[in-house]
Protein backbone atom coordinates (compact mmCIF):
# COMPACT_ATOMS: atom_id res chain seq x y z
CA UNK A 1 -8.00 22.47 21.18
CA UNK A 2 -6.69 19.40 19.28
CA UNK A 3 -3.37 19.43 17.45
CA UNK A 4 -2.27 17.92 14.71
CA UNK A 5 1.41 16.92 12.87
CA UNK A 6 1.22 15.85 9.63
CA UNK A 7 4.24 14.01 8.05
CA UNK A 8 5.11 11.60 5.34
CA UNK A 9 5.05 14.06 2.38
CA UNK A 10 8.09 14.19 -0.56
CA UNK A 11 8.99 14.60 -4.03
CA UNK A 12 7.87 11.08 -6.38
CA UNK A 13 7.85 10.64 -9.69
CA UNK A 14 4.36 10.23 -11.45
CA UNK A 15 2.76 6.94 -11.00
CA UNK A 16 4.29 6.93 -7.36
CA UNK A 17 3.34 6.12 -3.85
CA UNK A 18 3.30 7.89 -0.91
CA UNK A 19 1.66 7.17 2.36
CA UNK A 20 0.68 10.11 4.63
CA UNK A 21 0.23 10.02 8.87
CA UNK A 22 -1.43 12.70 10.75
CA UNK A 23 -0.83 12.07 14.44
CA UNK A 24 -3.56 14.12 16.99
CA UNK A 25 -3.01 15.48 20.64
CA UNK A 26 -5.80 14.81 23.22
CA UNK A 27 -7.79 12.05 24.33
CA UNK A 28 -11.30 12.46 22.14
CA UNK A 29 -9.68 11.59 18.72
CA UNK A 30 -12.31 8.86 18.63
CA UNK A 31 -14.89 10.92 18.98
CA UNK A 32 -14.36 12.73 15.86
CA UNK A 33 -14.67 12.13 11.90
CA UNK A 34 -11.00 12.82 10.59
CA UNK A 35 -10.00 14.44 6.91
CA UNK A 36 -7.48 15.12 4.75
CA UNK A 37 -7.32 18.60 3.04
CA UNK A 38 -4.98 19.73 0.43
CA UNK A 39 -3.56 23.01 -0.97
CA UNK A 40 -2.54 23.81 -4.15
CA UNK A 41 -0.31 26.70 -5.55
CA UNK A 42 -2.53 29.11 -5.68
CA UNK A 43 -5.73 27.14 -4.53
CA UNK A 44 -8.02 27.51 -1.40
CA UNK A 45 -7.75 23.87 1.03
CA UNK A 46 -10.20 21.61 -0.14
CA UNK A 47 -11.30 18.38 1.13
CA UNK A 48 -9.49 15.00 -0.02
CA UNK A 49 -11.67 12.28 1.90
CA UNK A 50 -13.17 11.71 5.15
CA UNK A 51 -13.23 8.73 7.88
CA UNK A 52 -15.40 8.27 10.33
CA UNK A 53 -15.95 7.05 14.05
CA UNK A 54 -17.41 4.18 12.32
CA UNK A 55 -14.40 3.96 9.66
CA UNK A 56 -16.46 4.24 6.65
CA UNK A 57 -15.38 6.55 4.41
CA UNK A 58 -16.06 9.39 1.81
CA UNK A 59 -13.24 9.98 -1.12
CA UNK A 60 -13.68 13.44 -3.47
CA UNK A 61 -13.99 12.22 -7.15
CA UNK A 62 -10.39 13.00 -7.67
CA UNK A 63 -9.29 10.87 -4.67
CA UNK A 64 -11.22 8.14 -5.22
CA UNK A 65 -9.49 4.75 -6.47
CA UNK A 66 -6.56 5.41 -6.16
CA UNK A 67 -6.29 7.00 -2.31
CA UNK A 68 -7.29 5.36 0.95
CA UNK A 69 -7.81 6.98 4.44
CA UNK A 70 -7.99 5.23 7.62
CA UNK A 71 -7.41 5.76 11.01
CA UNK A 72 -5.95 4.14 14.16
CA UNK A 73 -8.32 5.25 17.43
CA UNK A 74 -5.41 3.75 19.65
CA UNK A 75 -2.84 5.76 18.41
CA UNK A 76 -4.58 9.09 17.68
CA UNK A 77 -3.58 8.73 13.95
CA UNK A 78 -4.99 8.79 10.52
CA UNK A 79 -3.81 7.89 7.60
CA UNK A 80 -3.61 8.44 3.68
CA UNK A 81 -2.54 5.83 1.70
CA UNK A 82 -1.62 7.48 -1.98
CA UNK A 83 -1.15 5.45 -4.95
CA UNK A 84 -0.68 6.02 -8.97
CA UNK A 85 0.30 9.95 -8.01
CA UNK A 86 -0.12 12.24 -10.93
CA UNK A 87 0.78 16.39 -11.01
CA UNK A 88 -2.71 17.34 -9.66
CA UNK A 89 -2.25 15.95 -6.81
CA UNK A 90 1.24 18.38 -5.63
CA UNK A 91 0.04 20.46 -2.87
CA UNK A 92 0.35 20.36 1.32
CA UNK A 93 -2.00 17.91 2.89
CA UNK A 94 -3.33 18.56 6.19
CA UNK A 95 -5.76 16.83 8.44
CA UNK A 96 -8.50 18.06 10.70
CA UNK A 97 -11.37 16.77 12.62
CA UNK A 98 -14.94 17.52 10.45
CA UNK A 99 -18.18 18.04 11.24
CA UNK A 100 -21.01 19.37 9.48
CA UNK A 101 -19.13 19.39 5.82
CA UNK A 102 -16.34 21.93 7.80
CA UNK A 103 -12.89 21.35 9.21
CA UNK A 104 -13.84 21.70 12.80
CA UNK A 105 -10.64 23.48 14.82
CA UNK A 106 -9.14 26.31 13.28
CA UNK A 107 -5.82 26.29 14.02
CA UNK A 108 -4.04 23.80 11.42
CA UNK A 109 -0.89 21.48 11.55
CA UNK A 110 2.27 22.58 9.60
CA UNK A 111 0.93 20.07 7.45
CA UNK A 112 3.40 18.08 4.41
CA UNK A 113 3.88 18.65 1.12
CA UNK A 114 3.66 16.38 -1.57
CA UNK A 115 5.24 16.85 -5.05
CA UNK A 116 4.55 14.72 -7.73
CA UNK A 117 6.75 15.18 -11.08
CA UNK A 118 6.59 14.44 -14.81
């Protein structure tokens, strides 16, 4: 079982920047395609983007342009870079290996929440 500790969350202003870490326990971390979820108020955790062994990467419409993942293999960490931050985006982010289109351990980090205001 890999875990995971999510930090770098807090409360910007719209427009803002925030960069998120997720750092992993155990020695595959390579092995595995990383993502970032978030959860809304009220909302199920959906997926935010994806980076793989190879470090390409997949962003969700909403994501894309204005977020960038990436990960550090040497470190066991991944990364979300967030930029021009707008209300949709409040929620807790998490991270999680994927595979097959689903998060792939089930127990979850504490994760870090993000709050973007008006």
């Amino acid at each position: 079982q890999v875990q995971f500790v999510e930090s770098g969350g807090g409360l910007v202003q719209v427009g803002g920047s925030l960069n998120l870490s997720c750092a992993a326990s155990g020695s595959s971390f390579s092995s595995y395609d990383m993502a970032w979820y978030r959860q809304s108020p009220g909302n199920q955790r959906e997926l935010v983007a994806i980076v793989y062994r190879g470090h390409t990467t997949f962003y969700t419409p909403s994501a894309r342009g204005r977020f960038t993942i990436s990960r550090d293999n040497a470190n066991n960490t991944v990364f979300l870079d967030m930029k021009n931050l707008n209300p949709g985006d409040t929620g807790v982010y998490y991270c999680n290996a994927i595979r097959r289109g689903r998060h792939w351990f089930d127990v979850w980090g504490q994760g870090t929440q993000v709050t973007v205001s008006l």
